[in-house]
Each structure stands twice: as C-alpha cells, then as structure tokens.
Protein backbone atom coordinates (compact mmCIF):
# COMPACT_ATOMS: atom_id res chain seq x y z
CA UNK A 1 4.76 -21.07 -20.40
CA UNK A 2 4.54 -20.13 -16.49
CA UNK A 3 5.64 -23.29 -14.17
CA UNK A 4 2.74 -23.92 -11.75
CA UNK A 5 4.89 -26.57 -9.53
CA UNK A 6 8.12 -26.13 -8.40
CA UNK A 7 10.34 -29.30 -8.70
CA UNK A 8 11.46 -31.86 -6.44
CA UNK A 9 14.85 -30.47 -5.61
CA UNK A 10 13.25 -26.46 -5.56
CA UNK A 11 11.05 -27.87 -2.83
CA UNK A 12 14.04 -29.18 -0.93
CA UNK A 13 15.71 -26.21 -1.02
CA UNK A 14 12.40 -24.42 0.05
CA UNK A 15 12.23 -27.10 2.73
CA UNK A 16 16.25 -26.43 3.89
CA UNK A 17 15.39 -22.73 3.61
CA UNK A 18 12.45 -22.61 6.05
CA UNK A 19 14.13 -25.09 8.80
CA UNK A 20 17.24 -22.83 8.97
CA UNK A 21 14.96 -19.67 9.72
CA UNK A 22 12.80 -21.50 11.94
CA UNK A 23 16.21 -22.44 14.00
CA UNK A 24 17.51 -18.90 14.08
CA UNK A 25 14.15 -17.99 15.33
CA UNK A 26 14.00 -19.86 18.10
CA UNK A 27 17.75 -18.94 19.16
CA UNK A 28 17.62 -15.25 18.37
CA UNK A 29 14.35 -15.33 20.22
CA UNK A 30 15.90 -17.10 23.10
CA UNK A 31 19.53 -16.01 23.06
CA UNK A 32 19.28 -11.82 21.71
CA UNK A 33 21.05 -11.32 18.31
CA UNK A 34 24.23 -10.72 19.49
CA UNK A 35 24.45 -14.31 21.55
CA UNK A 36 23.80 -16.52 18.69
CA UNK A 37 26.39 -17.85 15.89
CA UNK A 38 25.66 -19.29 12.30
CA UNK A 39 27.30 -22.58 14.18
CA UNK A 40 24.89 -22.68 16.29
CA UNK A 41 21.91 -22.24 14.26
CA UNK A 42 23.84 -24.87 11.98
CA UNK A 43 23.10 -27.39 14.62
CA UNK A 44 19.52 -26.32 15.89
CA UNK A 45 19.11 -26.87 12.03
CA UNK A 46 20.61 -30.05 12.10
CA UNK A 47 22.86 -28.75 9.01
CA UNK A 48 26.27 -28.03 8.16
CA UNK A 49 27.46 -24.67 8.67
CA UNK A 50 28.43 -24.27 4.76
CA UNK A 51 24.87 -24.75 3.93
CA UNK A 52 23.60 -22.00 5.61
CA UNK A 53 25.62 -20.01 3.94
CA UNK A 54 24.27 -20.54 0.72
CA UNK A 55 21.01 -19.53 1.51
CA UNK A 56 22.32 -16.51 3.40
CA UNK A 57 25.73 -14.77 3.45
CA UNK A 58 25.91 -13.69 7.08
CA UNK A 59 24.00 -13.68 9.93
CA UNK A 60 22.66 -10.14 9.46
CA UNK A 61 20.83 -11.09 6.60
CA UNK A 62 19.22 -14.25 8.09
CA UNK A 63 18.14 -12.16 11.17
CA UNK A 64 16.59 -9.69 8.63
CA UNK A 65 15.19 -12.12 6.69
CA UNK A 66 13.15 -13.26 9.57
CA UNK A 67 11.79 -9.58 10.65
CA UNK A 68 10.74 -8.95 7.41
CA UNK A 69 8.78 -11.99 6.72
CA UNK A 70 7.03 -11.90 9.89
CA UNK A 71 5.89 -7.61 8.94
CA UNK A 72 4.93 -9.12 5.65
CA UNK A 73 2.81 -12.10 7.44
CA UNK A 74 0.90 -9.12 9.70
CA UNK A 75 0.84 -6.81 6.99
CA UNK A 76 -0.97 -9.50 4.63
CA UNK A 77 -3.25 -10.92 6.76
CA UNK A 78 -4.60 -7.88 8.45
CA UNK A 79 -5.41 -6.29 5.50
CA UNK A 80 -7.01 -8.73 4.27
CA UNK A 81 -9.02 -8.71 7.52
CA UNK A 82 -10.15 -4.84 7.08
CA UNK A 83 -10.72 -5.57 3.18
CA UNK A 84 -13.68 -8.37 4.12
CA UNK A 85 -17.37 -7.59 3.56
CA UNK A 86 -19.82 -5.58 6.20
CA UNK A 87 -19.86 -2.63 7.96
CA UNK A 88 -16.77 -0.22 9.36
CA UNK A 89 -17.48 -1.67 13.22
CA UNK A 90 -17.38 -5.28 11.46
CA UNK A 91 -14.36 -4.93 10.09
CA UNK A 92 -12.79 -3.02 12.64
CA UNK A 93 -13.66 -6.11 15.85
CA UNK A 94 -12.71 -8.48 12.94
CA UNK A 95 -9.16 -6.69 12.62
CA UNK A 96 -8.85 -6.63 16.32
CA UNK A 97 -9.66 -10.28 16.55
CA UNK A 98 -6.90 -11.22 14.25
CA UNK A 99 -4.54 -9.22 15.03
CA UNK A 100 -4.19 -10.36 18.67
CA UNK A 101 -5.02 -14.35 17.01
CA UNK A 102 -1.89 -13.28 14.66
CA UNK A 103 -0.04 -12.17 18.12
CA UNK A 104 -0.31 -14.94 20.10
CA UNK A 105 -0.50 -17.88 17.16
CA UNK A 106 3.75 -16.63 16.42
CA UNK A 107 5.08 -15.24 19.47
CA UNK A 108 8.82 -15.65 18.84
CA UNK A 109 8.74 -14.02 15.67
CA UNK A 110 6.51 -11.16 17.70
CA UNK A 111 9.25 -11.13 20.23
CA UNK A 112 12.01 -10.79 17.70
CA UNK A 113 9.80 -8.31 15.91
CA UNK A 114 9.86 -5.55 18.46
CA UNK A 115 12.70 -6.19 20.00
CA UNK A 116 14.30 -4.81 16.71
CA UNK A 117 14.22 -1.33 18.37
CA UNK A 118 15.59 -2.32 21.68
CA UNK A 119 18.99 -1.64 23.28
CA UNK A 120 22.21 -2.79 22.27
CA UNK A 121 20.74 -4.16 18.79
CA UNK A 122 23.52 -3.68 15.97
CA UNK A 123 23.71 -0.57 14.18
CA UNK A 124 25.09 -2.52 11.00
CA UNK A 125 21.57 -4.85 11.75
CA UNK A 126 19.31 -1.52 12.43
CA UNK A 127 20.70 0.17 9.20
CA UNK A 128 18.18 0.06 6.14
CA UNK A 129 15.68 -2.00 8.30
CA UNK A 130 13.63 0.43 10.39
CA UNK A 131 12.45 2.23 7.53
CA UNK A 132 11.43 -1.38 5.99
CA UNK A 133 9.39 -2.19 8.95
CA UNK A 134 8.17 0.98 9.36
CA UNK A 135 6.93 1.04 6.49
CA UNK A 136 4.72 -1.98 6.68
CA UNK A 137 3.57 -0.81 10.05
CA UNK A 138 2.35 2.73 8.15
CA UNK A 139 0.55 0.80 5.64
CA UNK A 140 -1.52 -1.43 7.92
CA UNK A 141 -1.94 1.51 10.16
CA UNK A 142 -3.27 4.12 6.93
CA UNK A 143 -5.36 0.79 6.17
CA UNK A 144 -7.23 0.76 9.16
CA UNK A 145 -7.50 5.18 9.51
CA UNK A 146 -9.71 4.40 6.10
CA UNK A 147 -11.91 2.20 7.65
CA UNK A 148 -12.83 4.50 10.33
CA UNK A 149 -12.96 7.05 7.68
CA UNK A 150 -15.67 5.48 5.84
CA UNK A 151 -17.57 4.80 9.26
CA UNK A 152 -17.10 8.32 10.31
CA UNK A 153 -18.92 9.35 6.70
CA UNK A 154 -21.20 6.95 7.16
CA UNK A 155 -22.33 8.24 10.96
CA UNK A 156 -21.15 4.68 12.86
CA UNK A 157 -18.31 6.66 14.98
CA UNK A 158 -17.98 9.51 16.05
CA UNK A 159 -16.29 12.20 14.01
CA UNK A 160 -12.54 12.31 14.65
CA UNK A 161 -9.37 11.90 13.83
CA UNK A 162 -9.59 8.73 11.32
CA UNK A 163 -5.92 8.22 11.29
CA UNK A 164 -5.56 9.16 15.75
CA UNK A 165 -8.31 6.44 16.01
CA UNK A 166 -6.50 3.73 13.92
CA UNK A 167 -3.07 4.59 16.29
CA UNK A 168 -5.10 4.67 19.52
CA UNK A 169 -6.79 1.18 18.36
CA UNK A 170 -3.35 -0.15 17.76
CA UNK A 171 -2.04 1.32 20.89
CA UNK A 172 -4.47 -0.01 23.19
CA UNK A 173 -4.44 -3.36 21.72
CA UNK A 174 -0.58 -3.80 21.97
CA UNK A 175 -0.95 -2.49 25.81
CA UNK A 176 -3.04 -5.58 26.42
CA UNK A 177 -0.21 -7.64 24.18
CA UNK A 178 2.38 -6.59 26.25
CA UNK A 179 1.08 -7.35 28.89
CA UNK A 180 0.36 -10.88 28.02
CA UNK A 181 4.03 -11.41 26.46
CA UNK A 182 5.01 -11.02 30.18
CA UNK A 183 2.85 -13.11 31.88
CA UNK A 184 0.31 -14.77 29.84
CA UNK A 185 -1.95 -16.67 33.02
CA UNK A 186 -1.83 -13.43 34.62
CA UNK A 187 -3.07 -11.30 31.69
CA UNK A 188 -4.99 -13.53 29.00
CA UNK A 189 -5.90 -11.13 25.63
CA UNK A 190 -9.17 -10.05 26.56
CA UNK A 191 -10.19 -8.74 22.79
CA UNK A 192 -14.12 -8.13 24.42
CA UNK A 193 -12.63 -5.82 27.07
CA UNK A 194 -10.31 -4.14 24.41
CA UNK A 195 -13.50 -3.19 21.96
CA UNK A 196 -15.44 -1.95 25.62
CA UNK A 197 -12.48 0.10 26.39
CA UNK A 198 -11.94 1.60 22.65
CA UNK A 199 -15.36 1.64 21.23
CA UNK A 200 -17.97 2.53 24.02
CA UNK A 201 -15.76 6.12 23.25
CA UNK A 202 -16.70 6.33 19.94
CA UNK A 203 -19.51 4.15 18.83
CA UNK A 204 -22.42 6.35 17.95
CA UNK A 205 -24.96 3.44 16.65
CA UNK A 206 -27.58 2.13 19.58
CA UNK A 207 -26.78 -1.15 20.35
C-alpha cells in the first residue's frame, strides 16, 4: 500500500532540509559561490555543521541542489501556464505574465540562477550542470515554439519562425528582467509594454 503522509520525523527532516537551502541561498546570493563556507551556512541555518552534511556531502552539491530546483520550479509552472485553455495569444500573454510574476516573486534564486554562467564560477561546480539547466531551458523554450506553431496554423500570427519567435519572446522579456534586477524603481516589469513591443510585430487578428 502507497503512504499518502509522510511521518512526523520525515517532515522534520523535510523541514531541516529546506531551511539549510534557503540559508545557502541567501549567502551564495549575497556572498558569490566561492565566498561562502558550509560553516557559515551552518549558522545562517541555525544548525550544526555535521548536520548539513547529512543532507549534502559538500558544498557543490548543495549549490547544485539549489539551481536545479529553482529550473525545475520555472520549468513546471510555465508549462503549465502555456498548457491552460484558450487561444495561442491567450496563452502566450498568460506565459509572459508568469514568467516575469515567477521572476520577481524568487529573485535570489533568479540571481543565483544565471549567474551559473558567469566568471570565475568553479569548473568542478559548472561540470555536468550546464547541460542540466540547459536542458530545462530547451524544454520550456520548444514548449512555447508549439504554441506559436499552432497560432501560426491557425492564422493568429504571422507566419514565421515558431521556434525564432519563442527565443525572441524570451529574449525580450529577460531584457526588461535585467533591467529590473539592476534597479528595480528605475525599471518596474512593464509586461503591457513587453506584449506592444513583441506582438504589434506579429499579431495578425484585428483588435
């Protein structure tokens, strides 16, 4: 028979498990990979040092763990976004919408998330892990190039590249992202401007 609950000391373990990322999050994000110890995290945590250990063998692997759930968060949430009912343009503002909501609602993990492919990050770290992310990022990328696809066939854009108009989309949308990671009073996501920009282009239905 399948358990349905997990017990009492599973969901303390859970519990440990999710404070000790969330304090390597907030260091890594503040501090850069190479600046942070498992003692400090430890403390952030409010834990000893052995116990972090047990739920991860080095710091590598906690610093992984974290990338990956956050592509897996994105990944399962905006697909789930493209898969809703209406038309192509529906589901195309609605995946805009959330994925700039998804943005902004988990910054530090967002930070961590592309600063993956920045300078001086480990080789030992990078090894095995690109192709992970980049994989996720394909998926939700080919996910969206369908969508158009289907509005393309169905004469709601205009016919191009499905999978060019999924990348510019994505482009053009982490532009205005950026741009609000560096100064967000200055440059507030502006997800109306983003579908005037992208979709006045190729948006062949009278409005």
């Amino acid at each position: 028979m399948k358990k349905d609950k997990l017990t009492r000391k599973e969901q303390e373990q859970l519990q440990r498990r999710t404070e000790i990322l969330q304090a390597a999050l907030e260091l890594f994000s503040q501090k850069g990979y190479h600046n942070v110890s498992m003692q400090e995290i430890a403390v952030r945590a409010e834990f000893a040092v052995g116990t972090l250990y047990k739920f991860f063998k080095n710091k590598e692997e906690l610093y992984k763990e974290i990338l990956v759930q956050t592509a897996n968060l994105f990944y399962s949430v905006l697909s789930k976004a493209l898969e809703e009912e209406g038309d192509e343009y529906s589901k195309v503002k609605k995946y805009l919408k959330t994925k700039c909501k998804l943005f902004t609602e988990n910054i530090l993990s967002v930070r961590l998330y592309f600063a993956e492919s920045g300078a001086g990050f480990s080789i030992s770290v990078k090894r095995g892990l690109e192709t992970e992310l980049r994989s996720f990022y394909d998926q939700v990328v080919r996910k969206l190039a369908a969508v158009f696809e289907k509005g393309i066939q169905k004469k709601i854009f205009r016919p191009l590249s499905p999978y060019y108009l999924a990348l510019a989309l994505d482009s053009i949308s982490n532009a205005f992202l950026f741009c609000w990671l560096e100064g967000p009073d200055r440059h507030p996501v502006d997800t109306d401007l983003i579908e005037k920009i992208f979709f006045e282009q190729i948006y062949l239905v009278q409005r």
